[in-house]
N, C-alpha and C. Protein backbone atom coordinates (compact mmCIF):
# COMPACT_ATOMS: atom_id res chain seq x y z
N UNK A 1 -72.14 21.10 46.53
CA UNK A 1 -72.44 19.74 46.88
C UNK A 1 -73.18 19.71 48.22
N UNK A 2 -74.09 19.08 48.09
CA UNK A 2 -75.43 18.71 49.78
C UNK A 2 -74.96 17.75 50.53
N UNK A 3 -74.71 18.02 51.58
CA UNK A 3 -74.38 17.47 52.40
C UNK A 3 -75.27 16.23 52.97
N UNK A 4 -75.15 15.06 52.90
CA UNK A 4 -75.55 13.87 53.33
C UNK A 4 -75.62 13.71 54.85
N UNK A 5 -74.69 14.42 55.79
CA UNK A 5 -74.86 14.59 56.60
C UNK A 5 -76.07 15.29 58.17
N UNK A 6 -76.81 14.54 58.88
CA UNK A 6 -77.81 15.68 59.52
C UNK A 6 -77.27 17.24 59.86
N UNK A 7 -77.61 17.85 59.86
CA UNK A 7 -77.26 18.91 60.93
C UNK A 7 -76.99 18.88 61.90
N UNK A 8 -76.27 19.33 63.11
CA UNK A 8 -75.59 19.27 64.47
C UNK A 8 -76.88 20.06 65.32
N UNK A 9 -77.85 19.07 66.10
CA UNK A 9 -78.53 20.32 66.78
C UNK A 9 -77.84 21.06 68.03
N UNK A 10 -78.38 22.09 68.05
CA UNK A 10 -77.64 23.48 68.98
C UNK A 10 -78.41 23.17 70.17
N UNK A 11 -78.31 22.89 71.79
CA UNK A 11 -78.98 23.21 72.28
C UNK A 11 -78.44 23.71 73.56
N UNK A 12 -79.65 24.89 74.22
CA UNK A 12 -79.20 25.91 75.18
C UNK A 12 -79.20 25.14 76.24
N UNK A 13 -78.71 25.95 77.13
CA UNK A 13 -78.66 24.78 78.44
C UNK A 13 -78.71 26.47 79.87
N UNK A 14 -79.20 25.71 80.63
CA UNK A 14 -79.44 27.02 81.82
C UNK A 14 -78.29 26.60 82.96
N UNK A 15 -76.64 26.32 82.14
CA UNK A 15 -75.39 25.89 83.45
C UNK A 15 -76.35 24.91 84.24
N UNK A 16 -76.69 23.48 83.73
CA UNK A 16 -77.22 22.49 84.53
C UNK A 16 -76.12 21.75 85.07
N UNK A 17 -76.10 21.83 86.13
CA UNK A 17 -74.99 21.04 87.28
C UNK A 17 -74.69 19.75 86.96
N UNK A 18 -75.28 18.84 86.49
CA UNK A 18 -74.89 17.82 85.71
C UNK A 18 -74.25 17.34 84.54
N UNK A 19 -74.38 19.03 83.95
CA UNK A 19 -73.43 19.26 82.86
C UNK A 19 -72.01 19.82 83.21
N UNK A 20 -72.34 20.99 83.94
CA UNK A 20 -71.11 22.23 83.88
C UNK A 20 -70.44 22.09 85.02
N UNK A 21 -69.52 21.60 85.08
CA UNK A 21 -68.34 21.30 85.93
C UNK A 21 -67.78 22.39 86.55
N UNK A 22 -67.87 23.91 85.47
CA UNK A 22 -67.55 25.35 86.42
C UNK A 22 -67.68 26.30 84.98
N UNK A 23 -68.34 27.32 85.85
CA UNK A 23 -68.79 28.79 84.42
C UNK A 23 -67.25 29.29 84.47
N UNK A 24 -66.82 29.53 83.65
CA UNK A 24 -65.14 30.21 83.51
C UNK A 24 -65.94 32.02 82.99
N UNK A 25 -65.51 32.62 83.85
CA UNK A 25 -66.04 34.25 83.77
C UNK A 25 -67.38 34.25 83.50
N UNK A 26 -68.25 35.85 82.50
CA UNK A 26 -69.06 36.11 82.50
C UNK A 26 -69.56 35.54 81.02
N UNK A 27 -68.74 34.95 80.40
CA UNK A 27 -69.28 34.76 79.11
C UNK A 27 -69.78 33.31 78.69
N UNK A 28 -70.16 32.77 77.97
CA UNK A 28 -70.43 31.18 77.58
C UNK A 28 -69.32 29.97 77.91
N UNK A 29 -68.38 30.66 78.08
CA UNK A 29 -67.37 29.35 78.36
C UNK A 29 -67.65 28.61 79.74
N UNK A 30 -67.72 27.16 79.16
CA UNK A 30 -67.97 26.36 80.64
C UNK A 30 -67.03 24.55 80.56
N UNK A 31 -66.34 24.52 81.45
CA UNK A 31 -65.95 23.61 82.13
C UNK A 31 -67.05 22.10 81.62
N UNK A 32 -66.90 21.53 81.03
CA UNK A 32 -68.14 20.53 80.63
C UNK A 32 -67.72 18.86 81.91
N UNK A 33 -68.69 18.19 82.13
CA UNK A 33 -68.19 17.11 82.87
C UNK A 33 -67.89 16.22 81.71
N UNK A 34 -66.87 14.60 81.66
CA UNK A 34 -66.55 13.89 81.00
C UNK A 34 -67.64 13.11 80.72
N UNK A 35 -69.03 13.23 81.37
CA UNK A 35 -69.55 12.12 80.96
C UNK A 35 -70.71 12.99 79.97
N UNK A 36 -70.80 14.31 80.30
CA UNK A 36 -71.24 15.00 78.94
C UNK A 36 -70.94 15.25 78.16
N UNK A 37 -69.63 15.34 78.29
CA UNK A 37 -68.93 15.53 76.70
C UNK A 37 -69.12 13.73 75.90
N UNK A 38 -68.81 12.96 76.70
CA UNK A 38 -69.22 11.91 76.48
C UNK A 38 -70.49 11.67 74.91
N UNK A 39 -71.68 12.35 76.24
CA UNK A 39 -72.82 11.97 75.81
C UNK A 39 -73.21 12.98 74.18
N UNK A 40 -72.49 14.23 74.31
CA UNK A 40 -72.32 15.41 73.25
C UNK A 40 -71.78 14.50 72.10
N UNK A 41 -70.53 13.81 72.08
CA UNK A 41 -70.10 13.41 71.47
C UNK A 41 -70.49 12.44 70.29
N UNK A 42 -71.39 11.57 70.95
CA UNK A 42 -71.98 10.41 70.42
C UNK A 42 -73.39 10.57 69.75
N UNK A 43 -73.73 11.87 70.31
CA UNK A 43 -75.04 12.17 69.52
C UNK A 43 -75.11 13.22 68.67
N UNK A 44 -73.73 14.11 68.70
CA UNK A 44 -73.04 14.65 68.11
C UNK A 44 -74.45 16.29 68.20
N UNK A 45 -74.22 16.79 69.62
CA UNK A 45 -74.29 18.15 69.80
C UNK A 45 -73.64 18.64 70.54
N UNK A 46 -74.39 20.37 69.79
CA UNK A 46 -73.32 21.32 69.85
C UNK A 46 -74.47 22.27 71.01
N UNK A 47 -73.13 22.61 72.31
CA UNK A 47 -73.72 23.19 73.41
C UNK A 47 -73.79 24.80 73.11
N UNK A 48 -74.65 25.32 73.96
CA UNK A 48 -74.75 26.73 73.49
C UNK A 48 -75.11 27.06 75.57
N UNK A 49 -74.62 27.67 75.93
CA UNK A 49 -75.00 27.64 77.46
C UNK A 49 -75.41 29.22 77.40
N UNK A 50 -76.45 29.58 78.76
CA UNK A 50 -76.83 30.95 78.73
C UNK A 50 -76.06 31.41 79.62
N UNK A 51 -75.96 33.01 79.41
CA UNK A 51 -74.93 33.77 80.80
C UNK A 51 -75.11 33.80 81.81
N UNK A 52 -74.40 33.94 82.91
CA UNK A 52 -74.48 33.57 84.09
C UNK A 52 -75.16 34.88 84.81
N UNK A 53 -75.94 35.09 86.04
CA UNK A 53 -76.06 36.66 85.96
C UNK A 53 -77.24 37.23 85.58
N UNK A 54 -77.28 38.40 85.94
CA UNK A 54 -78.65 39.31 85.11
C UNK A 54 -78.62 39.07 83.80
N UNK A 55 -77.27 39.73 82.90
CA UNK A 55 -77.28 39.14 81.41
C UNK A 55 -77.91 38.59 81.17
N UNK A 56 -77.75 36.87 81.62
CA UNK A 56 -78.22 35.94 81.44
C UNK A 56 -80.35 35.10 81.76
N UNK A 57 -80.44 36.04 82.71
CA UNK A 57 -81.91 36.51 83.06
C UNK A 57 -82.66 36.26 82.26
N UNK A 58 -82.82 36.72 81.10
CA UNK A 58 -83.67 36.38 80.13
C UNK A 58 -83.97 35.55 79.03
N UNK A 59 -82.33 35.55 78.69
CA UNK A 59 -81.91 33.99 78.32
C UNK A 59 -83.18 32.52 78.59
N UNK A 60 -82.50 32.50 80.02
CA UNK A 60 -82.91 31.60 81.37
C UNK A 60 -84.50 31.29 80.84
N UNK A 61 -85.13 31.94 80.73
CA UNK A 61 -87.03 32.37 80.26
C UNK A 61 -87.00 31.73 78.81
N UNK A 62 -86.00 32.12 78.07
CA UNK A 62 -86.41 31.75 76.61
C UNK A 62 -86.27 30.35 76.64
N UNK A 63 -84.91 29.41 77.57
CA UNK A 63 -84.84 28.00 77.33
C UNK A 63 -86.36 27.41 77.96
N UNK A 64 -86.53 27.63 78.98
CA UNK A 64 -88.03 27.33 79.65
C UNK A 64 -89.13 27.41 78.35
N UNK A 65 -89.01 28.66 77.83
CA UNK A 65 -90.42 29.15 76.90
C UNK A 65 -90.09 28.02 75.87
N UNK A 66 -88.93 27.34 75.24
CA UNK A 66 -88.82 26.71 73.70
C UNK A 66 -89.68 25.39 74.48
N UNK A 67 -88.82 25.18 75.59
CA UNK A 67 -89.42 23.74 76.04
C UNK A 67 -90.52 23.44 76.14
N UNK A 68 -91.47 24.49 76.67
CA UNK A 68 -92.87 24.98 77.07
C UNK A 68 -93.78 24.64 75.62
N UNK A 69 -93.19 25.78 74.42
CA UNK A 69 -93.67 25.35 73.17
C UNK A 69 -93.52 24.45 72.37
N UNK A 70 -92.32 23.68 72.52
CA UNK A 70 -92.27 22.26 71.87
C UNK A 70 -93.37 21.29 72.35
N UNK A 71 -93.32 21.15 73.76
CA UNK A 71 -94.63 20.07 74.50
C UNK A 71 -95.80 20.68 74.18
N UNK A 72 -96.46 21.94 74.20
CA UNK A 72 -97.83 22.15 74.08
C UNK A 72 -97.63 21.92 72.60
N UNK A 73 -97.26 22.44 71.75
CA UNK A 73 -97.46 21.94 70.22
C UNK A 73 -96.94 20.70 69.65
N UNK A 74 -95.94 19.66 70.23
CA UNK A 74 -95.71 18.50 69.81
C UNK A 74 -96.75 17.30 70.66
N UNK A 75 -96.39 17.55 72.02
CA UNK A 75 -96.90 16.63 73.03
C UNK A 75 -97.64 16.29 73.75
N UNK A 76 -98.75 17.95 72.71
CA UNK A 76 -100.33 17.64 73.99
C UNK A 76 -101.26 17.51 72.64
N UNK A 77 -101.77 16.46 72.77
CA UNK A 77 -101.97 15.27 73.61
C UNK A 77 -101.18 14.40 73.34
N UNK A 78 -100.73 13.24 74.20
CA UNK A 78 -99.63 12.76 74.24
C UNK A 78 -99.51 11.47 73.14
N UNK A 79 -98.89 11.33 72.00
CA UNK A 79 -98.94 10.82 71.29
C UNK A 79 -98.70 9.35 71.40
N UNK A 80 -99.35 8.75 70.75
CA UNK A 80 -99.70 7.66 70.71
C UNK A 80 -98.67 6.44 69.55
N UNK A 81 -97.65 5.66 70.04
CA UNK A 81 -96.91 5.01 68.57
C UNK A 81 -96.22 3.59 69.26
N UNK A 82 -96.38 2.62 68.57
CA UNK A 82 -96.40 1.36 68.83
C UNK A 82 -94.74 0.87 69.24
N UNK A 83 -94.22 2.16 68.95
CA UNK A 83 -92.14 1.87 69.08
C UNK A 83 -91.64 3.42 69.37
N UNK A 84 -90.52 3.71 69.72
CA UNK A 84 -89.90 4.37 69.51
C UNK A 84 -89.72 5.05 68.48
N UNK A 85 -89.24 4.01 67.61
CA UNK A 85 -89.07 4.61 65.86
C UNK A 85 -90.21 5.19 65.11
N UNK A 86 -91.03 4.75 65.47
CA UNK A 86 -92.67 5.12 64.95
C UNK A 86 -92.59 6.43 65.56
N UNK A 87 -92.65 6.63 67.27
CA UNK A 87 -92.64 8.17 67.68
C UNK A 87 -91.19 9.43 66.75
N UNK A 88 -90.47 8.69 66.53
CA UNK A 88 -89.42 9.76 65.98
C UNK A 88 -89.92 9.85 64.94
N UNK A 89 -90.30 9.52 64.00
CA UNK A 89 -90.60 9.97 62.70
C UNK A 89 -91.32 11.43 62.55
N UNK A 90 -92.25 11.29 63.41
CA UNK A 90 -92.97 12.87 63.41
C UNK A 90 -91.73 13.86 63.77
N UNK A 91 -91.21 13.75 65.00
CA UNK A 91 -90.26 14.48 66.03
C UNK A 91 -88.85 14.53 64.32
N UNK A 92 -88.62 14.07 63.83
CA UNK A 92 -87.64 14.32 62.72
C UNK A 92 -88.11 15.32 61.77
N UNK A 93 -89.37 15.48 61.36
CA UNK A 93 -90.45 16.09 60.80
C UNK A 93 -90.48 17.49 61.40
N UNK A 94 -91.06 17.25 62.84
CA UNK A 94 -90.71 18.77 63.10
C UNK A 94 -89.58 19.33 63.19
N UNK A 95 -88.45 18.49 63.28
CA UNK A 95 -86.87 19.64 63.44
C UNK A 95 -86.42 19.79 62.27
């Protein structure tokens, strides 16, 4: 049976201080603030944070590089749509 439901998007995060309240050791676990879990909640994603550290070093490059390639291939040139809803339709399209 297919699920009617969207998918949960995953997204990385580089321990942004507005999020992470405190890195707990060397691994992905992090301390989240209430008003992100908040905001996780309601839009219903799922955090994926990079390691803290050298480990984490390269990580760090790949969240930069997705962001980098989403805007040059979605957002240049900067699209043009009479609403909001009009702009998501494409942006639903590509994910």
């Amino acid at each position: 049976m297919l699920s009617s439901k969207p998918a949960q998007p995953k997204v990385r995060y580089d321990n942004l201080k507005a999020v992470v309240a405190q890195v707990l050791g060397l691994g992905r676990a992090r301390v989240e603030t209430d008003r992100w879990i908040a905001f996780k909640s309601h839009f219903t994603i799922q955090s994926f944070y990079c390691r803290p550290g050298i480990d984490g070093a390269r990580e760090k490059g790949g969240v930069e590089g997705q962001i980098g390639y989403f805007r040059r291939n979605h957002f240049t040139p900067v699209p043009e749509a009479e609403s909001l809803a009009e702009l998501n339709e494409p942006v639903e399209q590509w994910d």
